[in-house]
N, C-alpha and C. Protein backbone atom coordinates (compact mmCIF):
# COMPACT_ATOMS: atom_id res chain seq x y z
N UNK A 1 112.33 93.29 113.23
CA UNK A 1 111.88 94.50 112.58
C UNK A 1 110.53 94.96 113.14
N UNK A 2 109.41 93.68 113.31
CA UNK A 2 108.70 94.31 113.77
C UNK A 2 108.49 95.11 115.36
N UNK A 3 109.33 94.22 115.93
CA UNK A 3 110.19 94.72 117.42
C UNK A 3 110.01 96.61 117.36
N UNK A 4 111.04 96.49 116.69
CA UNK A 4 111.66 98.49 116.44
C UNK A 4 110.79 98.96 115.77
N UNK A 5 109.73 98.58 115.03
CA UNK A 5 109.07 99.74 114.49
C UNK A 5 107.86 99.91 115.41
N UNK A 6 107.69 98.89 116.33
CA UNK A 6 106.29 99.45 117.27
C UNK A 6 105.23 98.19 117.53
N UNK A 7 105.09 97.29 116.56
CA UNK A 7 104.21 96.60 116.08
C UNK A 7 104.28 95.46 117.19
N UNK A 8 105.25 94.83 117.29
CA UNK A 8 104.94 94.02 118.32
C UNK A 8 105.60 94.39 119.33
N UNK A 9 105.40 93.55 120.74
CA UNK A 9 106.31 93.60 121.76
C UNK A 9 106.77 92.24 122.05
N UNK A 10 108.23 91.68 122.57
CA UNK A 10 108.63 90.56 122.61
C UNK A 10 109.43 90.44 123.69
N UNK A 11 108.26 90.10 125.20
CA UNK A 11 108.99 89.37 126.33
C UNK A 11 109.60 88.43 126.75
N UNK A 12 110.84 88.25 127.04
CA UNK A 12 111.39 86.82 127.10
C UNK A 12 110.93 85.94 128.30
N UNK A 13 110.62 85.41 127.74
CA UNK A 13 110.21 83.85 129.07
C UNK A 13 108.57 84.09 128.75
N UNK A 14 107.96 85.31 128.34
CA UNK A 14 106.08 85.05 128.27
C UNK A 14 105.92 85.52 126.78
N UNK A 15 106.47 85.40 125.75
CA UNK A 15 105.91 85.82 124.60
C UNK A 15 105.90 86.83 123.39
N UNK A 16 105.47 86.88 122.58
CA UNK A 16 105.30 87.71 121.97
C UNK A 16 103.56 88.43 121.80
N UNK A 17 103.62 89.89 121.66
CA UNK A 17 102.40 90.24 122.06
C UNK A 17 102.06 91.50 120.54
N UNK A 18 101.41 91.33 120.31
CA UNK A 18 100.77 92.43 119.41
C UNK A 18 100.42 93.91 120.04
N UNK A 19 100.98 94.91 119.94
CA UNK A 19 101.01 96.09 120.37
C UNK A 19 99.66 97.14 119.51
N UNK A 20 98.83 97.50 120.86
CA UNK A 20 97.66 98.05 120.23
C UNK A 20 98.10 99.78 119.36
N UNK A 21 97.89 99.73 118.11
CA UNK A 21 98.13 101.20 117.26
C UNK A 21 96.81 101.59 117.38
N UNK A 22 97.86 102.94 117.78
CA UNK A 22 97.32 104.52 117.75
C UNK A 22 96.45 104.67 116.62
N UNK A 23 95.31 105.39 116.90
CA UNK A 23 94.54 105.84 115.44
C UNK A 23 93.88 106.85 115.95
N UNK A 24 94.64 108.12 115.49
CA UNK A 24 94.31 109.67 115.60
C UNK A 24 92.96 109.66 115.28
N UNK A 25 92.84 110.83 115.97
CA UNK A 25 91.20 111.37 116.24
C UNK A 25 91.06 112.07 114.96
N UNK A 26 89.85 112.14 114.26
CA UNK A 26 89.52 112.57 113.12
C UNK A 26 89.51 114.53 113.13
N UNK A 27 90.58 114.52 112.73
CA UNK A 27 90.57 116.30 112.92
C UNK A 27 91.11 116.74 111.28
N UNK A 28 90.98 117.91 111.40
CA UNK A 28 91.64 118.51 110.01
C UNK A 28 92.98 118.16 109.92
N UNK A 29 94.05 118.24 110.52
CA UNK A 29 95.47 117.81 110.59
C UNK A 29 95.53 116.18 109.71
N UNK A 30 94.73 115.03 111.08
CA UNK A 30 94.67 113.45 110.53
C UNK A 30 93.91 113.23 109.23
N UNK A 31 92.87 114.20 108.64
CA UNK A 31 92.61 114.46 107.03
C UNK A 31 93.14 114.59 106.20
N UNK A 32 94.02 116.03 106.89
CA UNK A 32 94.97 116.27 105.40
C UNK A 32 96.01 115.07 105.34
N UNK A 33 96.18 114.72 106.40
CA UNK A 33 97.54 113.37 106.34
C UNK A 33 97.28 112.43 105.78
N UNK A 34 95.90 111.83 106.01
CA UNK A 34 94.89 110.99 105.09
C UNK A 34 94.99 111.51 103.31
N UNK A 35 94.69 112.87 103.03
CA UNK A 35 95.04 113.17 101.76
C UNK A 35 96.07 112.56 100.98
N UNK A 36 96.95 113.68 101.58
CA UNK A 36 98.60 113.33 101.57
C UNK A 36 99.22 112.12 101.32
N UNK A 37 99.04 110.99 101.69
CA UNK A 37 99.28 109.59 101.97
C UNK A 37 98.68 109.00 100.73
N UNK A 38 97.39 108.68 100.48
CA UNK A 38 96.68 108.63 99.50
C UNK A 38 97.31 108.82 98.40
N UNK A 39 97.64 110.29 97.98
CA UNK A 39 97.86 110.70 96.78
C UNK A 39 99.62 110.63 96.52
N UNK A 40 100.06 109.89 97.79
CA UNK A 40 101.21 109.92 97.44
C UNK A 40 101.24 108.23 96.89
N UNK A 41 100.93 107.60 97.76
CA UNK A 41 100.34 105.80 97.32
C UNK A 41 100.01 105.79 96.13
N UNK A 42 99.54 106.52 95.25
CA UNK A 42 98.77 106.72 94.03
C UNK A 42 99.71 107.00 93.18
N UNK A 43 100.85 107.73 93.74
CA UNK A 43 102.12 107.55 92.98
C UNK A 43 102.33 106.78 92.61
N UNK A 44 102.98 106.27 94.02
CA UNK A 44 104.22 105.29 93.67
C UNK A 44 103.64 103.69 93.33
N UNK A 45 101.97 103.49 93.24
CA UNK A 45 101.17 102.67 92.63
C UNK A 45 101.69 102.78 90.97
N UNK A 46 101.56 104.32 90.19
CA UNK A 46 101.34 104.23 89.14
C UNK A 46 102.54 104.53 88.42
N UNK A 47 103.88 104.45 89.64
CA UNK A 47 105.36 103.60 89.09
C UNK A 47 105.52 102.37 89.09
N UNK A 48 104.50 101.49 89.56
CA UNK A 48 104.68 100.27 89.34
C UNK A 48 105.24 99.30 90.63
N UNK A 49 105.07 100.60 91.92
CA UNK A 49 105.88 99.74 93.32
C UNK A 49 104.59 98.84 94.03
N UNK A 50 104.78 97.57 94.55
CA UNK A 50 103.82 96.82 95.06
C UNK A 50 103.46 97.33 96.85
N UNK A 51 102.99 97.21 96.95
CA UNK A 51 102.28 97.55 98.39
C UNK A 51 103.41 97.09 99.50
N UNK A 52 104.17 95.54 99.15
CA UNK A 52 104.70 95.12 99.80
C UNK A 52 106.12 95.85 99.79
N UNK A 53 106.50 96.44 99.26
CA UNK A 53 107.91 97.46 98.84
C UNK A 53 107.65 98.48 99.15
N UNK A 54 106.56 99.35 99.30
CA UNK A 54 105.94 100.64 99.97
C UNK A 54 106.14 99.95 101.28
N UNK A 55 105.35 99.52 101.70
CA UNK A 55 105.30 99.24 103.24
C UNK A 55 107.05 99.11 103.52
N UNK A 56 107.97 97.96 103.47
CA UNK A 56 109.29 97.80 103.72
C UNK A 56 109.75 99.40 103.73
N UNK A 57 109.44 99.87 102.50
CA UNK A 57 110.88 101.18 102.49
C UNK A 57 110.13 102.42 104.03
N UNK A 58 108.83 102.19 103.67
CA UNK A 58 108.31 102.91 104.74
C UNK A 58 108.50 102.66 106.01
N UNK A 59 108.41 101.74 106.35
CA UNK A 59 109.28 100.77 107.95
C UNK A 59 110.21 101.69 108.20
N UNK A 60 110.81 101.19 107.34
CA UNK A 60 112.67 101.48 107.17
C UNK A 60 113.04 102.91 107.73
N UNK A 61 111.82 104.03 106.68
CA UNK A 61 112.36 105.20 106.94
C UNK A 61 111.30 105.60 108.10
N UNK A 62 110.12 105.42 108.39
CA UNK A 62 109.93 105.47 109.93
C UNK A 62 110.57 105.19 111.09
N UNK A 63 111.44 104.13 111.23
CA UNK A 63 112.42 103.25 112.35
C UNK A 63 113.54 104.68 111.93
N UNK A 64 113.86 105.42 110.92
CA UNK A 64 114.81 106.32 111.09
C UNK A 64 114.67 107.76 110.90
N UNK A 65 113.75 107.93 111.22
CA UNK A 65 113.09 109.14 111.92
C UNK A 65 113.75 109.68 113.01
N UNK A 66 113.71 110.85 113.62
CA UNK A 66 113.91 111.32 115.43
C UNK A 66 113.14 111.25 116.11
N UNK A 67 113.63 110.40 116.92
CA UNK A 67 112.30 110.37 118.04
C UNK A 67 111.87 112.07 118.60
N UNK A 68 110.35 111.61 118.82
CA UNK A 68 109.58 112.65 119.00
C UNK A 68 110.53 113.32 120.68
């Protein structure tokens, strides 16, 4: 899983390697997304979902996205 979503990379015969993430340049766009995110976390915090069940379903539906 972590393979397909980006996070690591896994060469056979040399390893597994930690894949360096992207972190957008601070503009009005990566703010409001910063907003956005936030206040959506704040949701689904105050339904009672744990961080660790946000993250999974979020994987999930990132890995099934269209590629850019």
């Amino acid at each position: 899983m972590l393979d397909q979503s980006g996070i690591i990379n896994t060469q056979h015969g040399r390893g597994t390697y930690i894949l360096p993430q992207e972190i957008p340049h601070n503009t009005a766009e990566s703010e409001e997304l910063d907003r956005l995110m936030k206040e959506f976390l704040a949701k689904l915090e105050n339904k009672g979902y744990s961080g660790a069940e946000i993250l999974a379903v979020f994987q999930r539906n990132l890995r099934q996205m269209k590629p850019e």
